[in-house]
Protein backbone atom coordinates (compact mmCIF):
# COMPACT_ATOMS: atom_id res chain seq x y z
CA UNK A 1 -80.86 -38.86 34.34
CA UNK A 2 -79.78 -41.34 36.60
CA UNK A 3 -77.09 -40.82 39.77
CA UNK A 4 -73.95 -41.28 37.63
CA UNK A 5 -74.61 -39.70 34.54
CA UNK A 6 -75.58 -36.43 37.17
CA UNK A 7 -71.77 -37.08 38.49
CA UNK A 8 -70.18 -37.14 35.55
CA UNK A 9 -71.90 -33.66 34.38
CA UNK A 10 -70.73 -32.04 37.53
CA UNK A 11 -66.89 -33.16 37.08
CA UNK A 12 -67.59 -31.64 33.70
CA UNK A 13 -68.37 -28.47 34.36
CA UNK A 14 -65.87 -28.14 37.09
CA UNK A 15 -63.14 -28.91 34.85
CA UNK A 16 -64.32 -26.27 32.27
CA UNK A 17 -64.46 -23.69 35.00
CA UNK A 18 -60.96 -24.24 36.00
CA UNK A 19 -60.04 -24.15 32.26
CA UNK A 20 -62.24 -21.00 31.79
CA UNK A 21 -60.27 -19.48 35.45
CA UNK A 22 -57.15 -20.55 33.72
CA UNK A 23 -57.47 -18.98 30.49
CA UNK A 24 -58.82 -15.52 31.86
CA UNK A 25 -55.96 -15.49 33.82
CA UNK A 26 -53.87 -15.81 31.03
CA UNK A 27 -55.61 -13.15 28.98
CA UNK A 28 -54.95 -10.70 32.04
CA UNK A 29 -51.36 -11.51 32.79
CA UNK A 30 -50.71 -10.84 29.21
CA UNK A 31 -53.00 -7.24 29.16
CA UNK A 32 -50.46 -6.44 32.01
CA UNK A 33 -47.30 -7.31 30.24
CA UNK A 34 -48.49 -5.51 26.90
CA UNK A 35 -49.53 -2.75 28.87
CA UNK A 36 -45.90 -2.42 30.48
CA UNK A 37 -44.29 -2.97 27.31
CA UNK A 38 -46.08 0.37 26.44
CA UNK A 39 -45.34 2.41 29.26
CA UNK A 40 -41.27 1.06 28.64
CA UNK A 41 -41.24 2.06 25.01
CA UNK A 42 -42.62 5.14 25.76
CA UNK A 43 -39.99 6.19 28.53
CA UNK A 44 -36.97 4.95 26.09
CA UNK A 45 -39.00 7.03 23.23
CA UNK A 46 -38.97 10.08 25.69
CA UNK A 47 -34.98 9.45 26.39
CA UNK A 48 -33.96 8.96 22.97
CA UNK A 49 -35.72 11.93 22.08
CA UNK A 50 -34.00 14.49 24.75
CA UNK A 51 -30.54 12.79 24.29
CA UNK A 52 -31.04 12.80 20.31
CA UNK A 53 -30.31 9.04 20.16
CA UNK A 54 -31.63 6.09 18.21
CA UNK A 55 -31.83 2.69 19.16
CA UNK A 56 -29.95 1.95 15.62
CA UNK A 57 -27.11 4.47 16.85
CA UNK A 58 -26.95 2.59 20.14
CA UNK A 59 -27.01 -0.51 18.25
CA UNK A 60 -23.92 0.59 16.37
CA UNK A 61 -22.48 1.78 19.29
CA UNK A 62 -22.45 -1.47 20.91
CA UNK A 63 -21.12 -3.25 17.29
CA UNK A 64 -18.30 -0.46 17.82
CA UNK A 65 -17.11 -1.21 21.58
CA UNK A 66 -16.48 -4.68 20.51
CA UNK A 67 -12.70 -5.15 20.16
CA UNK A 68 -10.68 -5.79 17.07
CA UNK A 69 -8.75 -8.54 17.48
CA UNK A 70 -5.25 -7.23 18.69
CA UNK A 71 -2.04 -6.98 16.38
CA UNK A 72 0.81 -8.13 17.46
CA UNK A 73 3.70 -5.24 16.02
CA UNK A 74 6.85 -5.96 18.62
CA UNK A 75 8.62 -7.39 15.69
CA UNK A 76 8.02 -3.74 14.09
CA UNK A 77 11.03 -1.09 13.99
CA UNK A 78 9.31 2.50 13.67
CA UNK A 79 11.84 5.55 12.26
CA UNK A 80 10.67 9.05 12.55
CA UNK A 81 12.69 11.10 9.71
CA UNK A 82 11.97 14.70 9.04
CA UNK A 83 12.62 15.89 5.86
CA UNK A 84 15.50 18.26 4.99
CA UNK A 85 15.70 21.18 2.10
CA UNK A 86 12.15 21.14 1.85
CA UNK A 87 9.56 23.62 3.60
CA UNK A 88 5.94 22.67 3.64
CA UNK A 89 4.55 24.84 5.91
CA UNK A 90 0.81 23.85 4.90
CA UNK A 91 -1.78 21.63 6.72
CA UNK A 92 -4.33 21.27 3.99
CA UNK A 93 -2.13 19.26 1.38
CA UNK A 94 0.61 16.93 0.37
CA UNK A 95 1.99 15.90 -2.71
CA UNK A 96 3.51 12.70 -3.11
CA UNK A 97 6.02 11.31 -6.17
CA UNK A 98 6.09 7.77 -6.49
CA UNK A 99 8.99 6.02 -9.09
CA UNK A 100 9.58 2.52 -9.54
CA UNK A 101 12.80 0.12 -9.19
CA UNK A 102 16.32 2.44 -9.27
CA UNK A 103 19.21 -0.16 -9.51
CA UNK A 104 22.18 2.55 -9.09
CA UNK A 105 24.96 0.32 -9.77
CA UNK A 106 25.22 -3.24 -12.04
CA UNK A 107 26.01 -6.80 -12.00
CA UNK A 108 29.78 -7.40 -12.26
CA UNK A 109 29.35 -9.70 -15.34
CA UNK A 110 27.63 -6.97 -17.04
CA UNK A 111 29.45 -5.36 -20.19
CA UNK A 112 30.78 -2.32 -18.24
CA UNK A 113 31.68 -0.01 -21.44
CA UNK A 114 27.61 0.23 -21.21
CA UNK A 115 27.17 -0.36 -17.72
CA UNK A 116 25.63 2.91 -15.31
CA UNK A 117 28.77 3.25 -13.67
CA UNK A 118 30.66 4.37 -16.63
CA UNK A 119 27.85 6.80 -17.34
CA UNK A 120 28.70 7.62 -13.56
CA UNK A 121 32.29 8.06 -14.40
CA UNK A 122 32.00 10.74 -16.81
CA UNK A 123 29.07 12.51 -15.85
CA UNK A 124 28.86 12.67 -12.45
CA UNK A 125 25.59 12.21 -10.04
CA UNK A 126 23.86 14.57 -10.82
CA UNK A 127 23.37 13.43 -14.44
CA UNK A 128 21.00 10.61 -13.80
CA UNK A 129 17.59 12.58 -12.54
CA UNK A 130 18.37 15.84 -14.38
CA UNK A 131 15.25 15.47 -16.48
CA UNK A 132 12.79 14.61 -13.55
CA UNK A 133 14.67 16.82 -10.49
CA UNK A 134 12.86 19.88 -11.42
CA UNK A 135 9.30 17.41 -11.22
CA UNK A 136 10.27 15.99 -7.80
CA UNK A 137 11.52 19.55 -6.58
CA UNK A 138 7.93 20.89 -6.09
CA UNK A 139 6.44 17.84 -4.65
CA UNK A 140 6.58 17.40 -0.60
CA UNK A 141 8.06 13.78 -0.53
CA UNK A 142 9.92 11.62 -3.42
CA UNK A 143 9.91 7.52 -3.24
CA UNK A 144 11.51 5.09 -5.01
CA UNK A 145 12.13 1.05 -5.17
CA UNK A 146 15.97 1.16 -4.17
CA UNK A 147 16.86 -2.31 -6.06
CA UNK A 148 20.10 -3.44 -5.30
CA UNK A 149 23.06 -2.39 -2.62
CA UNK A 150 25.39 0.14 -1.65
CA UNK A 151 28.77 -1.71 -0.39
CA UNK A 152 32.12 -2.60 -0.64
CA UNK A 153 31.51 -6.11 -0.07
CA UNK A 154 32.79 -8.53 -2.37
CA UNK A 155 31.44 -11.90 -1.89
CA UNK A 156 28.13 -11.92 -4.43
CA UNK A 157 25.18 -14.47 -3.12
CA UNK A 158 25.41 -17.11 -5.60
CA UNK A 159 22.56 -16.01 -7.49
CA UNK A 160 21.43 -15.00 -11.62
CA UNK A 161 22.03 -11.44 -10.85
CA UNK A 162 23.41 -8.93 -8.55
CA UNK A 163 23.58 -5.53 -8.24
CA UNK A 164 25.63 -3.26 -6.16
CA UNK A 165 27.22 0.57 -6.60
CA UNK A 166 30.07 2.16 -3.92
CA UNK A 167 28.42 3.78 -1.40
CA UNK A 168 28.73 7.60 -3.07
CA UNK A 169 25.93 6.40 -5.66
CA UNK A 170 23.41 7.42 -2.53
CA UNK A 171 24.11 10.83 -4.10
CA UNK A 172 21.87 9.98 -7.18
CA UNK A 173 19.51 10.20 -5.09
CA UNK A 174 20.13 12.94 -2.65
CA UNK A 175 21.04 15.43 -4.94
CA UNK A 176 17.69 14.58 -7.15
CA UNK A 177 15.08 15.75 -4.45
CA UNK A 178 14.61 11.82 -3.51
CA UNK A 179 13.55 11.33 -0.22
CA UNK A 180 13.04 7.73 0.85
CA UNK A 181 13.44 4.35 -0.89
CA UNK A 182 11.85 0.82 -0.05
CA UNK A 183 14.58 -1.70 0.45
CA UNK A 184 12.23 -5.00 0.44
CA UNK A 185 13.17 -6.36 -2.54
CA UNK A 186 15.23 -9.04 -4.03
CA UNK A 187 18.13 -7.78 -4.82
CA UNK A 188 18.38 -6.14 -1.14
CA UNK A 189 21.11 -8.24 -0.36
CA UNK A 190 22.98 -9.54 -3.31
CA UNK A 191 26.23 -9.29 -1.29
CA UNK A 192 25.26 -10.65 1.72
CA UNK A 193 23.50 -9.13 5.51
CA UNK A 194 26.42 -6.79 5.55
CA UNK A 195 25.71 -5.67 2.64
CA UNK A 196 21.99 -4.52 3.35
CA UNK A 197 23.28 -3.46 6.34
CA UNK A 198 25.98 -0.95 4.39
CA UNK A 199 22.69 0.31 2.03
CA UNK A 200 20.84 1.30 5.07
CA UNK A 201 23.73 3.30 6.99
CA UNK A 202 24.75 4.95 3.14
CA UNK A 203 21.29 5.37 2.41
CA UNK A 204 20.33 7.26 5.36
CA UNK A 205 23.81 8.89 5.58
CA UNK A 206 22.53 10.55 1.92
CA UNK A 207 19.37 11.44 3.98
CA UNK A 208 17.51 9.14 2.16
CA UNK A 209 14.93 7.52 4.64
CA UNK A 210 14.84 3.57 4.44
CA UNK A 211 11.64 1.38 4.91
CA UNK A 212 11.12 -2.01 4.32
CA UNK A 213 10.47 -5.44 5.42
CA UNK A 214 9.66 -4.97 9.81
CA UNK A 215 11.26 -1.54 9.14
CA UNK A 216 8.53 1.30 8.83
CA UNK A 217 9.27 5.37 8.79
CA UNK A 218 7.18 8.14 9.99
CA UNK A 219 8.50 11.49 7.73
CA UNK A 220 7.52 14.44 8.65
CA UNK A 221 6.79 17.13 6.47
CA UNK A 222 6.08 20.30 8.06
CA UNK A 223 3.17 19.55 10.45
CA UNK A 224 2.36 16.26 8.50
CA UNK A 225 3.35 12.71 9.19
CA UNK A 226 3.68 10.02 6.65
CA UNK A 227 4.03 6.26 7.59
CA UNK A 228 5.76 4.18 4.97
CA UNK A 229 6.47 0.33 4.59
CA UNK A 230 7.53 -1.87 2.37
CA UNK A 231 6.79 -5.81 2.05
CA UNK A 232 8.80 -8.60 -0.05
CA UNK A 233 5.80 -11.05 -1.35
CA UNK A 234 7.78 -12.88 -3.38
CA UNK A 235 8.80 -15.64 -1.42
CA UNK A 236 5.94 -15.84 0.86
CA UNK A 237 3.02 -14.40 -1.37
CA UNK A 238 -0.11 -14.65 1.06
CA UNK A 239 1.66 -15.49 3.95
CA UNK A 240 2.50 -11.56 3.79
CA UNK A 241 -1.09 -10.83 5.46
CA UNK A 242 -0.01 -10.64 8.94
CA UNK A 243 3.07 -8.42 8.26
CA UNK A 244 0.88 -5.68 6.41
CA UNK A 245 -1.68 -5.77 9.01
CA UNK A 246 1.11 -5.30 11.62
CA UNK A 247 3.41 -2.67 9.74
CA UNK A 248 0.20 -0.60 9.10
CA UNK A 249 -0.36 -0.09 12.56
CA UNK A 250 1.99 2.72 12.11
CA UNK A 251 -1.09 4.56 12.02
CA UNK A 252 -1.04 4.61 15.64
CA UNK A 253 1.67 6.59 15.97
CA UNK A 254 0.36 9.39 14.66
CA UNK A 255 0.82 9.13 10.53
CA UNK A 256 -2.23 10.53 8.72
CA UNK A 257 -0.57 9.04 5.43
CA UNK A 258 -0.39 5.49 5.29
CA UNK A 259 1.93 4.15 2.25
CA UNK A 260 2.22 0.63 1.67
CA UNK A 261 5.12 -0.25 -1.34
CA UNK A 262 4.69 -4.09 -2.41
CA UNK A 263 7.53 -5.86 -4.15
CA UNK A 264 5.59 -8.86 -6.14
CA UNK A 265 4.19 -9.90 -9.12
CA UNK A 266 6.10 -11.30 -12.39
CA UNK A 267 8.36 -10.04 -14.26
CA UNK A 268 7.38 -8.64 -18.04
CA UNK A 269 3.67 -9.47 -16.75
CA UNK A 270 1.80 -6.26 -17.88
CA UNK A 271 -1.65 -7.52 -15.37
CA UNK A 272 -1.31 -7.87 -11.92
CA UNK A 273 -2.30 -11.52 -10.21
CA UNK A 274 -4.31 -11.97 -7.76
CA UNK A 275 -2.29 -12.08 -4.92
CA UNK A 276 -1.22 -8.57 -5.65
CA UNK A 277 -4.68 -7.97 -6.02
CA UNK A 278 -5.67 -9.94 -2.45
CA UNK A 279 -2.47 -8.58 -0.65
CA UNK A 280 -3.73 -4.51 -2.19
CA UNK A 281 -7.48 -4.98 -1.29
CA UNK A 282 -6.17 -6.47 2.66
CA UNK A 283 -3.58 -2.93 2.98
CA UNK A 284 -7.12 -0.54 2.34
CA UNK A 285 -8.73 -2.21 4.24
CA UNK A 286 -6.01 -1.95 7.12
CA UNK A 287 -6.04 1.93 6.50
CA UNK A 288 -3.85 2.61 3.33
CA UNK A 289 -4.16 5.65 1.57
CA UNK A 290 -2.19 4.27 -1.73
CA UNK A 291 -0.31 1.11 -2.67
CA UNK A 292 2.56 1.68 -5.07
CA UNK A 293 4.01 -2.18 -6.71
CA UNK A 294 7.40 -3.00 -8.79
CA UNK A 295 9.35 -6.07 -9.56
CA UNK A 296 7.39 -6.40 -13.03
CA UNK A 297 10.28 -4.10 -14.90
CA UNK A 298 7.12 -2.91 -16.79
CA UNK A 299 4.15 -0.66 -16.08
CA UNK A 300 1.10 -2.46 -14.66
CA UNK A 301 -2.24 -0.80 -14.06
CA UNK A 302 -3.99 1.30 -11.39
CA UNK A 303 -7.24 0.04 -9.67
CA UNK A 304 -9.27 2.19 -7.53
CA UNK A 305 -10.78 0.68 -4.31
CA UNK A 306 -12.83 2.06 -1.81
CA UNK A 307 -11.55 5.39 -2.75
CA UNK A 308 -7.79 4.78 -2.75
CA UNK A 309 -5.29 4.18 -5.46
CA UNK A 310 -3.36 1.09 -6.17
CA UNK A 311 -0.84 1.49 -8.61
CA UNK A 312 0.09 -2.39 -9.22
CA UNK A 313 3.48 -1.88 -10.93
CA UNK A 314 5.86 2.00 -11.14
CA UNK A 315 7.99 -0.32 -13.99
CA UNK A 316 11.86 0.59 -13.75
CA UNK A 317 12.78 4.15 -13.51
CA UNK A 318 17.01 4.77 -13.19
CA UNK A 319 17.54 0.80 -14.16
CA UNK A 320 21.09 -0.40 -14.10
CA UNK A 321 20.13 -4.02 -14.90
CA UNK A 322 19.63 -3.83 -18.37
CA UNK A 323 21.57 -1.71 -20.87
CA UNK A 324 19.07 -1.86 -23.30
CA UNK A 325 15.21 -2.81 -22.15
CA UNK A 326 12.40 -3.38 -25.28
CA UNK A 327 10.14 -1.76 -22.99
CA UNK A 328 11.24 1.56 -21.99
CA UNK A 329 7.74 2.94 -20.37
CA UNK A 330 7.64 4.27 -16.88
CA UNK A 331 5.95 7.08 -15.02
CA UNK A 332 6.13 9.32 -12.27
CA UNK A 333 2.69 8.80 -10.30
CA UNK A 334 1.70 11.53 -7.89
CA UNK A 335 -1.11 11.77 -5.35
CA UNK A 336 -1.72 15.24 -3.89
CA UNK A 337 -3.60 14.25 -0.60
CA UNK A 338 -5.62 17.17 1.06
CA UNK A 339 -6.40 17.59 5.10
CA UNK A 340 -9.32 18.66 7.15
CA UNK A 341 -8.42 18.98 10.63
CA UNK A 342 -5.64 17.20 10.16
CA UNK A 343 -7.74 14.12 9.17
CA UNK A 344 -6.48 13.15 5.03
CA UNK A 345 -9.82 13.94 2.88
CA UNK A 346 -10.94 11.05 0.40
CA UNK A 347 -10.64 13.36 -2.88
CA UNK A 348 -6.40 12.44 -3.61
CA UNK A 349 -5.97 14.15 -6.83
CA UNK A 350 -4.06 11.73 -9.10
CA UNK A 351 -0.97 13.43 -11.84
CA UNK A 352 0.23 10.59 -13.77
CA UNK A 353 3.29 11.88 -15.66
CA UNK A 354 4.44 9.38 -18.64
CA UNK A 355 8.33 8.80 -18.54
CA UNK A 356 11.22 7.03 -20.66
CA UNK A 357 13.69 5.38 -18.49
CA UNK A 358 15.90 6.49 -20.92
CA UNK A 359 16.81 10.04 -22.77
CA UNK A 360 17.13 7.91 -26.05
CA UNK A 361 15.48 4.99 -27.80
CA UNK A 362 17.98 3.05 -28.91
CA UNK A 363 20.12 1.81 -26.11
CA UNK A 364 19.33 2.56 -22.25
CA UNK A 365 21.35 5.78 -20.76
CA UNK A 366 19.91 5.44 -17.36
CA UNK A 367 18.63 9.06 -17.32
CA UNK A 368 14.84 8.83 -16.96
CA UNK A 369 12.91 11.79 -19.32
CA UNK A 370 9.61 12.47 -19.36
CA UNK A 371 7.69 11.78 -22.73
CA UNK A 372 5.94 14.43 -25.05
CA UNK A 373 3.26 15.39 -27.43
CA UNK A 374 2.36 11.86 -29.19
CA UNK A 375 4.43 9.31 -26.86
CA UNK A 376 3.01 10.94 -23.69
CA UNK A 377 -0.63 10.41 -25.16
CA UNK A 378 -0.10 7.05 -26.33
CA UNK A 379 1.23 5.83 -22.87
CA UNK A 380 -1.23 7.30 -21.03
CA UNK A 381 -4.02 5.52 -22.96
CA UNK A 382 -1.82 2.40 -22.93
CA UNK A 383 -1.95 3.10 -19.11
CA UNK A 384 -5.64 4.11 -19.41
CA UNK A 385 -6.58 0.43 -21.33
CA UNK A 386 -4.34 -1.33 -18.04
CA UNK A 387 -6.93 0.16 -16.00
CA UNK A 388 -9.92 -0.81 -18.28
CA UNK A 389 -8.92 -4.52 -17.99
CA UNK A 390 -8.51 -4.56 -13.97
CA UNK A 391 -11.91 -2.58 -13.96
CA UNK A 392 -13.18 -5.70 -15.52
CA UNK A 393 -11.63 -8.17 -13.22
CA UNK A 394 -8.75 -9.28 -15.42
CA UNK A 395 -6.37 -10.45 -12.85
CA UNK A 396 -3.58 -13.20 -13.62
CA UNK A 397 -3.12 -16.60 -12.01
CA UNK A 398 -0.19 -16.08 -9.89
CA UNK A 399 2.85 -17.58 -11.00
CA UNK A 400 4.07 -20.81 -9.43
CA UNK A 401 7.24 -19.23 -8.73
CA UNK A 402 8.17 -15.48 -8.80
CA UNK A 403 10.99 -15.17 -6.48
CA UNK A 404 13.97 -14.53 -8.09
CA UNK A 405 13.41 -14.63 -12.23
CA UNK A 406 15.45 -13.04 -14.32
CA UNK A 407 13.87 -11.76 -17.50
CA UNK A 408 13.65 -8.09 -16.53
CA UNK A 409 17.02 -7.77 -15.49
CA UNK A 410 18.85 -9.39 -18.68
CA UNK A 411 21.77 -7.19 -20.12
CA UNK A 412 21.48 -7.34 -23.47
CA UNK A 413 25.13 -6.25 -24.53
């Protein structure tokens, strides 16, 4: 081995010593950081242990302190009503009547020999709900769709069909055990602002609380507080997100009810469209405990979501916008919502209780009776086969245009 080759082999092995020095230095740094990984998990063990945490429970606690993005609601009115000639004194359980659209009055081009407010004329206003007020006496809270106005205006919005009734007509109400009434609708004001204005001050004059539109109620009922809103999709359809995210915020003053009442869908359409179905799902979500619908003039089914009811379409109920409907079918739904420490419980018990808008078959009297023996079965499977077909996804294509049609409120005279 001559001079150089004897170099070479010493640079050799000094560069596989400083490898060798290198990797065993390696190999200890990373003894020492697995063995202090150890000694760490085993102190956080020891904590969770004594505080009875879990690092997936402090995982979900730090998924929980993350804000929600805020909601703007200053363009939301909140009334607090209490309810008057009614005494629920319980905390464990409310029962709740919903009805669907109650046009009071009738379109001045209407035949008035058939009209409601002859039937008004000679019977009074107490004839209208006499076949229902024992029904809504022994529930805690009664709600209707209030379609239409209570005025004495008399320049009509040039429009198909409008509706309005003198003021007095709140008594229809009133003296039936009917507590509150949406007001987002169409027909809301068919004689002009004033003459939503003059429904709301009549209305609540009758002690009839109003909700609708950026208008939400709290009613309380004994030691219970119900939040109630109402939104017109109509016009707007989707564009109605923001406004039922903001209304339902209602919950934060206190309402352990939360009752959203949509005015949408198409008239005569017995299946509710997606955006009804979109617009229901997004008010659950939001904290709803039931959606009620009208504006079809005919019954629609009920789907059940994450434990809530939505009720797409009530129908009509006391309809003064058509003197003689082919479909006569309503109902009186009912949720009786229960309490736990004044928390509502997720086991509503639903009463569906089949109706006639009508105490006769052959022409529309405006006095809403509830069906019997063979009728009541056959609507409530009717109802039953509604609910079938939504369980199954069968939701309609949403009109083009659903604003303002006019083939549920026809007089046929």
């Amino acid at each position: 081995m001559d001079k150089n080759e004897r170099q070479r082999l010493r640079r050799r092995r000094r560069k596989l010593r400083r490898i060798y020095l290198h990797v065993r230095r390696a190999v200890v740094i990373l003894i020492l950081l697995l063995i202090c990984f150890g000694i760490f998990s085993g102190i956080k063990a020891i904590v969770h242990a004594i505080t009875g945490s879990s690092p997936k429970t402090e995982q979900t606690a730090q998924k929980k302190k993350k804000k929600a993005p805020s909601i703007d609601t200053s363009g939301v009115t909140v009334n607090e009503f209490t309810i008057k000639g009614k005494s629920n004194p319980s905390t464990t359980s409310l029962t709740i009547s919903s009805m669907g659209d109650c046009t009071l009055g009738t379109d001045e081009h209407f035949d008035s020999s058939t009209s409601l407010p002859t039937y008004y004329n000679q019977y009074g206003a107490d004839y209208f709900f006499k076949n229902v007020k024992s029904i809504l006496e022994k529930d805690d809270l009664s709600i209707v769709n209030f379609e239409g106005t209570l005025t004495t205006e008399t320049t009509r919005e040039n429009k198909s069909y409008a509706f309005k009734a003198p003021p007095e007509y709140a008594q229809i109400l009133s003296n039936s055990s009917v507590e509150a009434a949406n007001t987002a609708n169409n027909h809301s004001s068919d004689y002009g602002e004033q003459s939503y204005t003059d429904t709301i001050k009549n209305l609540t004059d009758a002690g009839i609380a109003p909700f609708g539109y950026d208008t939400v109620d709290i009613i309380k009922i004994g030691k219970i507080k119900v939040g109630l809103t109402g939104i017109y999709e109509l016009n707007d359809h989707l564009d109605r997100e923001e406004q039922v995210k903001q209304n339902i915020q209602v919950k934060n003053q206190g309402a352990q009810v939360i009752i959203v009442s949509f005015h949408w869908g198409t008239e005569k359409e017995t299946s509710p469209d997606t955006n009804q179905q979109t617009l229901a799902h997004l008010a659950v979500d939001q904290g709803a405990d039931l959606v009620i619908g009208h504006h079809p003039h005919v019954l629609q089914g009920i789907e059940y979501y994450k434990g809530k009811s939505i009720v797409y379409s009530l129908g009509n109920f006391c309809f003064g916008g058509n003197s003689n409907p082919a479909d006569k079918n309503t109902m009186i739904y009912q949720q009786t919502f229960s309490f736990k420490k004044g928390k509502v419980q997720k086991n509503a018990k639903e009463n569906i209780i089949p109706c006639s808008i009508s105490s006769t078959s052959v022409r529309n009297d405006y006095c809403p009776t509830p069906l019997e023996g063979d009728q009541n079965q056959a609507l409530l499977d009717l109802i039953k086969n509604y609910n079938e077909a939504i369980a199954n996804g069968e939701f309609k294509t949403p009109a083009s245009d659903s604003s303002d049609s006019t083939s549920g409120t026809t007089d046929t005279t």
